[in-house]
N, C-alpha and C. Protein backbone atom coordinates (compact mmCIF):
# COMPACT_ATOMS: atom_id res chain seq x y z
N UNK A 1 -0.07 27.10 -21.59
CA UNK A 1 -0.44 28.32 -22.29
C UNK A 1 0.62 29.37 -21.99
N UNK A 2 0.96 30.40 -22.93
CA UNK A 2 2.12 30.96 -22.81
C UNK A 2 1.54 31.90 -22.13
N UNK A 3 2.26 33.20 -21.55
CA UNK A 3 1.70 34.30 -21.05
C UNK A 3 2.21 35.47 -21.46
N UNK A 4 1.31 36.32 -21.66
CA UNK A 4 2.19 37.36 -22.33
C UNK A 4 2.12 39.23 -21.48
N UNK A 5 2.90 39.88 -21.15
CA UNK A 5 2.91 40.91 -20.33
C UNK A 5 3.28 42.04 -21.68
N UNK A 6 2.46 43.17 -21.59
CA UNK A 6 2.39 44.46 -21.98
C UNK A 6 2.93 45.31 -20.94
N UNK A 7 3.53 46.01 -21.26
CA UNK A 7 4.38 46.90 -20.30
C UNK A 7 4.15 48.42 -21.15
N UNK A 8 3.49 49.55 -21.22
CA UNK A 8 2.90 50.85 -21.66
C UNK A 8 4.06 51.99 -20.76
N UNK A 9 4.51 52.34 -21.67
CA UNK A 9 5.25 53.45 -21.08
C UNK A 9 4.74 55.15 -21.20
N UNK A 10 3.61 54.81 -21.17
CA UNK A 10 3.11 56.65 -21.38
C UNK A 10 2.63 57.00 -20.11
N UNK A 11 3.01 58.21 -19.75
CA UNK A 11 2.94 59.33 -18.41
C UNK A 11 1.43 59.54 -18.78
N UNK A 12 0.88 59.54 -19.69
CA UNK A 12 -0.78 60.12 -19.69
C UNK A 12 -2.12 58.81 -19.06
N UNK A 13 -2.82 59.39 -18.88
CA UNK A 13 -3.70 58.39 -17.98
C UNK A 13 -4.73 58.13 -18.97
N UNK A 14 -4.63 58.78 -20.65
CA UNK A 14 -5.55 58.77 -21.73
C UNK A 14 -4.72 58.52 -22.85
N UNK A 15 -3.49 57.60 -22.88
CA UNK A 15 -2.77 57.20 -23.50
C UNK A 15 -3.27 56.04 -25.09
N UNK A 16 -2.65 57.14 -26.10
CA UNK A 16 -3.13 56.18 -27.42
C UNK A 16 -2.22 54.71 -27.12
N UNK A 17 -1.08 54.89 -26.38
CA UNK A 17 -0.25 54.03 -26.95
C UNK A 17 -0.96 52.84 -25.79
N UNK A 18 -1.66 53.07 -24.73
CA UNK A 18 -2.41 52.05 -24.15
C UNK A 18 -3.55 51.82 -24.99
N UNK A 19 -4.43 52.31 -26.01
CA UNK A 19 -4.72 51.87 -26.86
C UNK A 19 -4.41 50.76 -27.25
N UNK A 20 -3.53 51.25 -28.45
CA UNK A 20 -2.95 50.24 -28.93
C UNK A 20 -2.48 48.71 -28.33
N UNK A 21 -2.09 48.93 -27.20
CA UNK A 21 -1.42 47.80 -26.31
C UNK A 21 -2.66 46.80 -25.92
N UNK A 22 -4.11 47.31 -25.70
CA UNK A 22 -5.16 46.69 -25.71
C UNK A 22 -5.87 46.25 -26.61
N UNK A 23 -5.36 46.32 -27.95
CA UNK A 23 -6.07 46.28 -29.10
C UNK A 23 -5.00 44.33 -29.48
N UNK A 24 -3.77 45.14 -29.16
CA UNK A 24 -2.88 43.94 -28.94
C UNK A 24 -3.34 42.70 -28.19
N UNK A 25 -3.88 43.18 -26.73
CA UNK A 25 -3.85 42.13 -25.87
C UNK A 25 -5.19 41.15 -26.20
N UNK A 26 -6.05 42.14 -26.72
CA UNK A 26 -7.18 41.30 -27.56
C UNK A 26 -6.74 40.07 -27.87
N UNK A 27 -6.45 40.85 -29.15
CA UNK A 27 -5.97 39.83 -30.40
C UNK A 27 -5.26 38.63 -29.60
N UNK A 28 -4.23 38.96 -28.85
CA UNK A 28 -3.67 37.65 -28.63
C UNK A 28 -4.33 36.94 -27.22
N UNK A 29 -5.21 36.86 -26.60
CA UNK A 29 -6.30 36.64 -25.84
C UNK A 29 -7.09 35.89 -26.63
N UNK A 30 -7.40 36.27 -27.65
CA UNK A 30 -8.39 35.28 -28.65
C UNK A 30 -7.68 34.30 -29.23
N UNK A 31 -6.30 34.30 -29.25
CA UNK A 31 -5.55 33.42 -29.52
C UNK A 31 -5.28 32.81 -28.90
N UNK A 32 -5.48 32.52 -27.49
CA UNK A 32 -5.61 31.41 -26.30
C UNK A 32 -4.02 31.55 -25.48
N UNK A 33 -3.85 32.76 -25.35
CA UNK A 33 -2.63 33.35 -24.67
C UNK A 33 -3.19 34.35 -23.51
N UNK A 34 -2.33 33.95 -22.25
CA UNK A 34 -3.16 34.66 -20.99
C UNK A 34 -2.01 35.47 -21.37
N UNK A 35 -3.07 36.79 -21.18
CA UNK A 35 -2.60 38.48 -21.46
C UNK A 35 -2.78 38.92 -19.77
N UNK A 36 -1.65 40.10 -19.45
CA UNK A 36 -1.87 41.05 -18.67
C UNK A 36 -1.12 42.20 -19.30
N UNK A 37 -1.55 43.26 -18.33
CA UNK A 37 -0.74 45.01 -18.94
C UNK A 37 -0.82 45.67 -17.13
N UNK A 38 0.89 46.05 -18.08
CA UNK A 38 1.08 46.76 -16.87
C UNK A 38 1.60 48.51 -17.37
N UNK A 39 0.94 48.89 -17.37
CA UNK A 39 0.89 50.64 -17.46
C UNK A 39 2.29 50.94 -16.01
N UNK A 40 3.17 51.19 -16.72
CA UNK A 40 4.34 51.32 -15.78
C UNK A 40 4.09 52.92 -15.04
N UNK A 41 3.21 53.86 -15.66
CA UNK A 41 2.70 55.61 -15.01
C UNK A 41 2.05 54.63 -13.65
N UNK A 42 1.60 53.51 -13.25
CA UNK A 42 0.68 53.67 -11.83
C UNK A 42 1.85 52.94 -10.98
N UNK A 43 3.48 52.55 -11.37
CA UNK A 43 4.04 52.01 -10.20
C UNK A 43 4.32 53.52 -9.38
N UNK A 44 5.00 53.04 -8.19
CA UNK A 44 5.28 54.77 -7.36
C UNK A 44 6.57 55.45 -8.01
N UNK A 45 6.34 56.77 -8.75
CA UNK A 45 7.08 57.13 -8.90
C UNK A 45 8.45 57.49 -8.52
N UNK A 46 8.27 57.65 -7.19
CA UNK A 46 9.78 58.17 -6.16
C UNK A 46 10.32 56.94 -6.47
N UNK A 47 9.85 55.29 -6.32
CA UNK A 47 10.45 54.15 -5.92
C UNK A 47 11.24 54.10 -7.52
N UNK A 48 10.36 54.53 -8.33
CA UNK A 48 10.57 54.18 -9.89
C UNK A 48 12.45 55.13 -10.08
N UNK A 49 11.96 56.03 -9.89
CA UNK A 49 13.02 57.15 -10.41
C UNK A 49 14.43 57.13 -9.26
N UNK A 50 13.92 56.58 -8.20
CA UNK A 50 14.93 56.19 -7.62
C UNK A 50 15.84 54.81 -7.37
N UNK A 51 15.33 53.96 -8.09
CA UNK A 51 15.82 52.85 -8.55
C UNK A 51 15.17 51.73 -7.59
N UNK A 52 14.48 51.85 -7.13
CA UNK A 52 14.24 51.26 -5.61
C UNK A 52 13.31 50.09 -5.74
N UNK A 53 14.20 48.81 -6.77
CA UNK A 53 13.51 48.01 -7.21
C UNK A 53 13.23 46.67 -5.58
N UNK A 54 13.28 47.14 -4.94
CA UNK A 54 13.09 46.31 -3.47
C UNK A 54 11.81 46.16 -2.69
N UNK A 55 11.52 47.47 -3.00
CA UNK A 55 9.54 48.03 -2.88
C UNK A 55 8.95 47.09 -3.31
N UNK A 56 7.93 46.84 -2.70
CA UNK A 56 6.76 45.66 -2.98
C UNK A 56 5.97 45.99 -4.28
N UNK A 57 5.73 47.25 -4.58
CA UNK A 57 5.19 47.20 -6.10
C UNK A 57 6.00 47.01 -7.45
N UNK A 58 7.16 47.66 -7.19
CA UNK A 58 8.42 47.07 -8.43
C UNK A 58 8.86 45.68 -8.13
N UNK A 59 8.73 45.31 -7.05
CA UNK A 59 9.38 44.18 -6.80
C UNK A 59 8.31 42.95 -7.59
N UNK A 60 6.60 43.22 -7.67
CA UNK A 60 6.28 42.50 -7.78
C UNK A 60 5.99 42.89 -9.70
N UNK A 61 5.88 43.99 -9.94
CA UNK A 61 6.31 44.49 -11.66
C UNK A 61 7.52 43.51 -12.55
N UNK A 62 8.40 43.95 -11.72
CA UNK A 62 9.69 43.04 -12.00
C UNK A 62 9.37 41.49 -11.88
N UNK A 63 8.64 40.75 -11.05
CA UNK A 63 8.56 39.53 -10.91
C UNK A 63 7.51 39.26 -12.19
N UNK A 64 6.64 39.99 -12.61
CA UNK A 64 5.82 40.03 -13.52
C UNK A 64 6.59 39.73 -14.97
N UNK A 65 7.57 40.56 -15.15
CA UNK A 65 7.84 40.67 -16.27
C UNK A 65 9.06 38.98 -16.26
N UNK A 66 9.53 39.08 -14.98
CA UNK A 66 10.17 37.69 -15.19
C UNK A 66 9.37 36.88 -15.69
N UNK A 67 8.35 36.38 -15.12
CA UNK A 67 7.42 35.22 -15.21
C UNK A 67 7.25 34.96 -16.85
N UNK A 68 6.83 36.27 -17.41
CA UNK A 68 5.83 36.28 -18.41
C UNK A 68 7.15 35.37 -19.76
N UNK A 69 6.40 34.77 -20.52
CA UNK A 69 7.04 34.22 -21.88
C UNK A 69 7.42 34.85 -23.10
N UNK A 70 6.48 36.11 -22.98
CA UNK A 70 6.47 37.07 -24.10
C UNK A 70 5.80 38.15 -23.40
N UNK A 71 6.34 39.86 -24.34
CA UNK A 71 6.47 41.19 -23.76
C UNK A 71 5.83 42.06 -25.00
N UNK A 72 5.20 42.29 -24.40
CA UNK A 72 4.84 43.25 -25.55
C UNK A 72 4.96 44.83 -25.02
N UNK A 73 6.10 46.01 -25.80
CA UNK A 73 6.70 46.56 -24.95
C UNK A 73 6.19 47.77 -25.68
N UNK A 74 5.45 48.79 -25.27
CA UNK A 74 4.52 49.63 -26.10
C UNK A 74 4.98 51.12 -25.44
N UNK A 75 5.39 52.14 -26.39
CA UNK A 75 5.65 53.28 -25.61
C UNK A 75 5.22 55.04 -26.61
N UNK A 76 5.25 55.84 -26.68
CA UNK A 76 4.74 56.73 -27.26
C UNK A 76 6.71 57.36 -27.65
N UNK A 77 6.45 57.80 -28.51
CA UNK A 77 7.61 59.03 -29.22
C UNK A 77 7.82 59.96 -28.46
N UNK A 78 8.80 60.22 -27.63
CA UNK A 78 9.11 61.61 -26.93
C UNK A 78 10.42 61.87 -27.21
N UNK A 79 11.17 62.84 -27.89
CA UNK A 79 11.99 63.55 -28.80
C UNK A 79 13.03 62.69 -28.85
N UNK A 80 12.33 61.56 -30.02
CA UNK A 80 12.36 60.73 -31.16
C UNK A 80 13.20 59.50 -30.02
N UNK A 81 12.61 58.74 -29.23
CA UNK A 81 12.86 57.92 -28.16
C UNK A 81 11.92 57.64 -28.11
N UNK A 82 11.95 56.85 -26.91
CA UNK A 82 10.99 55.94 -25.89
C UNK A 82 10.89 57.00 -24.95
N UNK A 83 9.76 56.82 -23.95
CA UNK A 83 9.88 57.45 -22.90
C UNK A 83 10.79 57.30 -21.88
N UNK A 84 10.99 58.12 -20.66
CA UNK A 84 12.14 58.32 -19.81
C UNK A 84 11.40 57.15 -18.88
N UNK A 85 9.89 57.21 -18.67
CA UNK A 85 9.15 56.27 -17.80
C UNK A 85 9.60 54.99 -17.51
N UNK A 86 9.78 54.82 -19.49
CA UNK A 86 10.01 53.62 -19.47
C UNK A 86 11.45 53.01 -19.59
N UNK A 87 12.41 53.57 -19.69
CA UNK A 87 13.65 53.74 -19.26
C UNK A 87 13.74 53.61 -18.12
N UNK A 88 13.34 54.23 -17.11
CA UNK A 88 13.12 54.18 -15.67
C UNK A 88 12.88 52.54 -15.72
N UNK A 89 11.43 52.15 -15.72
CA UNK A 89 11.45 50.90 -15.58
C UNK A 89 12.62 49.76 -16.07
N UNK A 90 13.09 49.84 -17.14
CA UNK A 90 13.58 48.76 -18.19
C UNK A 90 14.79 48.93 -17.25
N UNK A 91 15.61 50.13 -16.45
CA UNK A 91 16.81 50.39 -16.07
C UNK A 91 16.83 49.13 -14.61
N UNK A 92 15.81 49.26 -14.07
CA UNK A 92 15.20 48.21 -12.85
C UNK A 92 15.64 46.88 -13.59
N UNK A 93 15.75 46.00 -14.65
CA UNK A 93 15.65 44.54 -14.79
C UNK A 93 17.40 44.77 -15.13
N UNK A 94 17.33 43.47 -14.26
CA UNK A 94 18.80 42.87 -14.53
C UNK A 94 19.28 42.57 -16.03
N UNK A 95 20.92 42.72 -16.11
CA UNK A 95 21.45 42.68 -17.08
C UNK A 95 21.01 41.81 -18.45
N UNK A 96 20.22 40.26 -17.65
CA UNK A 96 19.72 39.39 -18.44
C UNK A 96 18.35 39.10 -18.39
N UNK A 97 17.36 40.54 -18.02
CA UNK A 97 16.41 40.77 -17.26
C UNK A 97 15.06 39.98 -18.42
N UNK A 98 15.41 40.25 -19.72
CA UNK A 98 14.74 39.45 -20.94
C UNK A 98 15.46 38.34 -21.66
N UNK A 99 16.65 37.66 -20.78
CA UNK A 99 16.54 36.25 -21.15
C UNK A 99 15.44 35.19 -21.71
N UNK A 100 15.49 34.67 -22.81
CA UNK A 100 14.40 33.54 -23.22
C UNK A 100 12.87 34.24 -23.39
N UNK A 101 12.67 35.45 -23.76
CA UNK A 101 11.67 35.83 -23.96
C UNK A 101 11.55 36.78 -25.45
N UNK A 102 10.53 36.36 -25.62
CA UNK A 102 10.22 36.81 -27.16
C UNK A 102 9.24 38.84 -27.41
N UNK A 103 9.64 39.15 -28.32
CA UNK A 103 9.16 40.25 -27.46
C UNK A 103 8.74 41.64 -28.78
N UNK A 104 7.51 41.79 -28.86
CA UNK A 104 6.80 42.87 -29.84
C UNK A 104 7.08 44.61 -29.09
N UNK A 105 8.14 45.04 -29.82
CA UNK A 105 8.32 46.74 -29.92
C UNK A 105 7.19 47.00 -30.66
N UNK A 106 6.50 48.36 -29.99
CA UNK A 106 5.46 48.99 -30.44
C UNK A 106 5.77 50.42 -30.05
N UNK A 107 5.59 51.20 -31.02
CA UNK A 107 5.64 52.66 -30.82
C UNK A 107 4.81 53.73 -31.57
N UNK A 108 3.69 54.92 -30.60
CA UNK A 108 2.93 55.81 -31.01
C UNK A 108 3.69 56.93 -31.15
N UNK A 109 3.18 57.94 -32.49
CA UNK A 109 3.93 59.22 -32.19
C UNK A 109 2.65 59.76 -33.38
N UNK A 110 2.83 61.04 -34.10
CA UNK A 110 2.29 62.20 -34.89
C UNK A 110 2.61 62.29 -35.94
N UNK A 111 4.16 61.57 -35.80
CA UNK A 111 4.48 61.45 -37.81
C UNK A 111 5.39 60.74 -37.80
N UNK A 112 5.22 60.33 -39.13
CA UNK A 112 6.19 59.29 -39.92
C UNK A 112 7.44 59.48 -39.41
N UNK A 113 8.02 60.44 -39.11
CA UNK A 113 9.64 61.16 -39.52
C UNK A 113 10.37 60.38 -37.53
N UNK A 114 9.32 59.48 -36.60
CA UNK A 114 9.58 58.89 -35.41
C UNK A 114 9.93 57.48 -35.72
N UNK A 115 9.31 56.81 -37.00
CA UNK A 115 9.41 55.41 -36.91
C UNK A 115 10.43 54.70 -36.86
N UNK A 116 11.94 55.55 -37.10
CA UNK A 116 12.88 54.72 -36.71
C UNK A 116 12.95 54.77 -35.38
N UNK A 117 12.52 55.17 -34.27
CA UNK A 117 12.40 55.05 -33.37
C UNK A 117 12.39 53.56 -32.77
N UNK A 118 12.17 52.69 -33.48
CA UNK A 118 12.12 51.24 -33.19
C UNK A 118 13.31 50.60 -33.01
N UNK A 119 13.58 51.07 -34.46
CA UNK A 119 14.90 49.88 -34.68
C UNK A 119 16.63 50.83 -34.14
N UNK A 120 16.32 51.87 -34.15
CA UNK A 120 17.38 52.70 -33.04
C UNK A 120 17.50 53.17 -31.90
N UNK A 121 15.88 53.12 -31.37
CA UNK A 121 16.62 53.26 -29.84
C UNK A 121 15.77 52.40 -28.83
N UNK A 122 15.15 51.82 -29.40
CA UNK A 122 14.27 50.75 -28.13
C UNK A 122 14.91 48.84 -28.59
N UNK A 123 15.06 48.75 -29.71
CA UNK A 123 15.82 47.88 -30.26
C UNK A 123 16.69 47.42 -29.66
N UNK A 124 17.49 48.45 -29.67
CA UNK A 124 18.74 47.60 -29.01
C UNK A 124 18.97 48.09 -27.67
N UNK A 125 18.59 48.24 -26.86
CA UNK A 125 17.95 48.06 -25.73
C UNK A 125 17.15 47.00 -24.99
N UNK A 126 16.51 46.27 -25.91
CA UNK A 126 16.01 45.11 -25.83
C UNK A 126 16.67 43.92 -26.18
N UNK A 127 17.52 43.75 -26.98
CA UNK A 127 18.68 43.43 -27.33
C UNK A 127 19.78 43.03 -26.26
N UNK A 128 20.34 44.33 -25.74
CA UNK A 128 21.25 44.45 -24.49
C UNK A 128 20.42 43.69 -23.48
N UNK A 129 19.13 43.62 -23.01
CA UNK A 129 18.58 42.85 -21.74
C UNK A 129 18.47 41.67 -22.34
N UNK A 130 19.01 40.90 -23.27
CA UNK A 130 19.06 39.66 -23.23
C UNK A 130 17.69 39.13 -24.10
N UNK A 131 16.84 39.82 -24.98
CA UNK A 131 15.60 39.06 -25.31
C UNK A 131 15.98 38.04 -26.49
N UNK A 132 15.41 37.01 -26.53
CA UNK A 132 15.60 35.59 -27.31
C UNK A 132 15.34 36.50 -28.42
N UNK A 133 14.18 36.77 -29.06
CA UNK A 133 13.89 37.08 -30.25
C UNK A 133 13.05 38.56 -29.70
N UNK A 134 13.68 39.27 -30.87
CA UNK A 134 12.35 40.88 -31.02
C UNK A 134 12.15 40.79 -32.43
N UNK A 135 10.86 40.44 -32.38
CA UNK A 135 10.05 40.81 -33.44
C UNK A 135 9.67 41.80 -34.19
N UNK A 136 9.53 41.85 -35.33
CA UNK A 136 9.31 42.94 -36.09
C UNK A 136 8.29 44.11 -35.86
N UNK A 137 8.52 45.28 -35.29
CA UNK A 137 7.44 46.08 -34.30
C UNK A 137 6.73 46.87 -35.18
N UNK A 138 6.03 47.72 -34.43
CA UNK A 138 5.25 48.85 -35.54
C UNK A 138 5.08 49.73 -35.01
N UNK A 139 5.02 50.66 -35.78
CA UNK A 139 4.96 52.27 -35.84
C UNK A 139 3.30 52.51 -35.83
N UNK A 140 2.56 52.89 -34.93
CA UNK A 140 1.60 53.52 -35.39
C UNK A 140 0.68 55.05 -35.05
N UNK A 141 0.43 55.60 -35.95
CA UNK A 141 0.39 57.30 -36.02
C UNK A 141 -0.75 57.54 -34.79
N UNK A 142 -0.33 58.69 -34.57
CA UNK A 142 -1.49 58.90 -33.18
C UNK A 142 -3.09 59.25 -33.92
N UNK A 143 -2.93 59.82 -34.86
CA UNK A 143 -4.16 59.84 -35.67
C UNK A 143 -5.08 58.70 -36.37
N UNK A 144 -4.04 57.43 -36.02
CA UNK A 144 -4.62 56.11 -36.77
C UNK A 144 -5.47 55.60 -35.22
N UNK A 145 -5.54 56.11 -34.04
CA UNK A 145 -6.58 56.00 -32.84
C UNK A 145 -7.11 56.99 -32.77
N UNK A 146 -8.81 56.56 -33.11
CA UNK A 146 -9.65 57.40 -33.04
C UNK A 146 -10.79 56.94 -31.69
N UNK A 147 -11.09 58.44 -31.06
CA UNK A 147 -11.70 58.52 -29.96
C UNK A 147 -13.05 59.16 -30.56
N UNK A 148 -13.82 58.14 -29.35
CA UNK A 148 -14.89 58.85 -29.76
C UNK A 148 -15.76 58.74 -28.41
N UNK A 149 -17.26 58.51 -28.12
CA UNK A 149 -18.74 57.98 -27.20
C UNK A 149 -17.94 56.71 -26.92
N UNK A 150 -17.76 55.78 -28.22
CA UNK A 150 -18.08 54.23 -27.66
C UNK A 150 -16.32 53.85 -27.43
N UNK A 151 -15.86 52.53 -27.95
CA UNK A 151 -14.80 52.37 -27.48
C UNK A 151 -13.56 53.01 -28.40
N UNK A 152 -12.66 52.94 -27.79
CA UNK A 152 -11.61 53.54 -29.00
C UNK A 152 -11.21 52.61 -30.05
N UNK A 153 -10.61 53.26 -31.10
CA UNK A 153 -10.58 52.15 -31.95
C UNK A 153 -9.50 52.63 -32.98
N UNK A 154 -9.36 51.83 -33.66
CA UNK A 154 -8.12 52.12 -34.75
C UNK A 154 -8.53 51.77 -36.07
N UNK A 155 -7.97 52.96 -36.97
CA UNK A 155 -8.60 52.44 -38.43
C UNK A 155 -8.08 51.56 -39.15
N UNK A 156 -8.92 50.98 -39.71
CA UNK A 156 -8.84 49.87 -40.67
C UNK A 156 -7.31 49.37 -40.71
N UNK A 157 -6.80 50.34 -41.30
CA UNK A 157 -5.25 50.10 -42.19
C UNK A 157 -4.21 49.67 -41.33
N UNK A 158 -4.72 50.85 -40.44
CA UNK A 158 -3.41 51.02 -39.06
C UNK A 158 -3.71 49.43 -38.45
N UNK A 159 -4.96 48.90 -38.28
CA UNK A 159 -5.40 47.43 -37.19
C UNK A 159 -4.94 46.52 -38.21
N UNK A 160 -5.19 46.24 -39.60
CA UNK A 160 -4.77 45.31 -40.46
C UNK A 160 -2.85 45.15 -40.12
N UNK A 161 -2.19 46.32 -40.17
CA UNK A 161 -0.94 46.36 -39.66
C UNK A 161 -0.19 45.80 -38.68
N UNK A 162 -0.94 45.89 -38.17
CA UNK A 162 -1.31 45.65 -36.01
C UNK A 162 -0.93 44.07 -35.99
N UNK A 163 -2.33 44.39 -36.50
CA UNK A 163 -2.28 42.64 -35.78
C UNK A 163 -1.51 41.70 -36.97
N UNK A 164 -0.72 41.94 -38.25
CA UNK A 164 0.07 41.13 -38.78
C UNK A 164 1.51 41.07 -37.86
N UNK A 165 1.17 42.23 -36.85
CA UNK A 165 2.77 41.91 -36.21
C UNK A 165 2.76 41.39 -35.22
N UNK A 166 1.47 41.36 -34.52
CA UNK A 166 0.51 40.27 -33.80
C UNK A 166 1.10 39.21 -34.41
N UNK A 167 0.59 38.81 -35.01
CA UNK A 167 0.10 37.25 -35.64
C UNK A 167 2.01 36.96 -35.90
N UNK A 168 2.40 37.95 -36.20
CA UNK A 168 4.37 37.09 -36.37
C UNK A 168 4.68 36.89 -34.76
N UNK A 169 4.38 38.07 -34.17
CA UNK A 169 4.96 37.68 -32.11
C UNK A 169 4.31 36.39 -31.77
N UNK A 170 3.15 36.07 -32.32
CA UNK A 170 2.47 35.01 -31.66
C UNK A 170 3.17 33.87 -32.55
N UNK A 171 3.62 33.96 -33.77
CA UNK A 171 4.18 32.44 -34.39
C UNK A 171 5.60 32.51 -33.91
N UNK A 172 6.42 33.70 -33.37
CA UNK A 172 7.60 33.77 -33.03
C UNK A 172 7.76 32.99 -31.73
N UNK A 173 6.44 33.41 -30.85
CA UNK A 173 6.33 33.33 -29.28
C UNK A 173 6.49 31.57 -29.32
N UNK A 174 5.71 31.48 -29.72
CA UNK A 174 5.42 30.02 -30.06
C UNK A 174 6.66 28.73 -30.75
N UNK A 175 7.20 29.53 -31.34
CA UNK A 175 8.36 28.84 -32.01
C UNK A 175 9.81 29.05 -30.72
N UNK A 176 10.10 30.47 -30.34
CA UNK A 176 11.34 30.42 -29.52
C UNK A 176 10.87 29.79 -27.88
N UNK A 177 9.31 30.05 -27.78
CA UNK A 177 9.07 29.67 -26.58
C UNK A 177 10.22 28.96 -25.70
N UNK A 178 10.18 29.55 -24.37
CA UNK A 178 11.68 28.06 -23.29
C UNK A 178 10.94 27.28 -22.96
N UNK A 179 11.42 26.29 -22.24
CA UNK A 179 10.60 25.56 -21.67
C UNK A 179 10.37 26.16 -20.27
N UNK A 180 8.75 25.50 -19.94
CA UNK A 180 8.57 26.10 -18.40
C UNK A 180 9.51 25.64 -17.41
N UNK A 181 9.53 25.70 -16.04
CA UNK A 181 10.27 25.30 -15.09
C UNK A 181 9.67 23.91 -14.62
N UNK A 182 7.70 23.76 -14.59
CA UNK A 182 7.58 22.50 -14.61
C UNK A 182 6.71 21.58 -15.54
N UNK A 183 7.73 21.78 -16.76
CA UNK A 183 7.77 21.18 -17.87
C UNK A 183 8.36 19.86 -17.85
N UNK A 184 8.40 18.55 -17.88
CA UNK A 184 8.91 17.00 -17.82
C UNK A 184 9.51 16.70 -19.06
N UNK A 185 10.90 16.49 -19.05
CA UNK A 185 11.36 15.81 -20.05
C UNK A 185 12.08 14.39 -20.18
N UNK A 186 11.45 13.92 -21.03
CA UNK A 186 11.50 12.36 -21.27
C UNK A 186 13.28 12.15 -21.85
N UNK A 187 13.72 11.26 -21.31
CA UNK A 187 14.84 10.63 -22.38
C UNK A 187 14.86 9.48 -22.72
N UNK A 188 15.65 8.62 -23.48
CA UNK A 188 15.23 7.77 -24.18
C UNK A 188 16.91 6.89 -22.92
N UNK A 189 16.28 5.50 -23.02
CA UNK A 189 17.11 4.42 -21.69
C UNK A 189 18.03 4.10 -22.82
């Protein structure tokens, strides 16, 4: 079973874009893919901003994101970027830090006028760390997560969206998948 790591780059502790990233991990959870999320706001900041990937909590973040087969890399619009958070983090993985891994850009913001935000500055960034394949990501408006009493949720249009880019990471994941480390391969005598 493949595994797949969410990595949330929002400073808020009431974050749409963790929303979203859980709405994600659903979907592909029901698809028989072991999900985790790692909200990169609870590693220690000093260790974070100071590069100090040696610390037992980055150290084991970083081992996380090695492991995992697929990334689902979710961050909010801050003047028309990714967050610095998550910069911080992504700056921590080695040069080939997303070697052989397949990997869904996701980005929240307030308006339309952020969505290149994908394909110009988290893109190729993901790109540069080496990822096998990045999948076609999505833009979705902070107004398309609605809060309410019960759980949060996303409307109709915005989730139909969602999860079609779902459903390509998961046929992508599946198709570039590497092989595991103890995976057996047969040859022919």
């Amino acid at each position: 079973m493949a595994s797949i790591l969410a990595l949330t780059g929002s400073p808020s502790p009431h974050s749409r874009t963790a929303v979203v990233a859980g709405h994600v991990l659903r979907r592909l959870s029901h698809s028989g893919f072991a999900t985790s999320h790692l909200p990169v706001r609870e590693l220690p900041a000093a260790d974070l901003l100071a590069a100090r990937g040696g610390q037992p909590e980055l150290r084991r973040a970083l081992a996380a994101v090695a492991a995992a087969d697929g990334l689902v890399i979710a961050t909010p619009v801050y003047k028309a970027s990714y967050t610095g958070l998550l910069k911080a983090f992504l700056d921590l993985l080695p040069q080939d830090g997303l070697a052989g891994k397949t990997v869904l850009p996701l980005a929240t913001g307030g308006s339309l006028a952020h969505v290149l935000t994908l394909d110009y500055a988290l893109r190729p960034v993901l790109t540069a760390l080496g990822a096998r394949h990045v999948t076609a990501g999505r833009f979705v408006l902070d107004s398309s997560v609605e809060r309410g009493d019960g759980p949060d949720r996303l409307r109709p249009e915005a989730e139909l969206d969602l999860y079609q880019a779902v459903d390509e990471f998961a046929g992508a994941l599946r198709t570039h998948a590497a092989p595991r480390p103890d995976s057996t391969l047969t040859t022919a005598p």
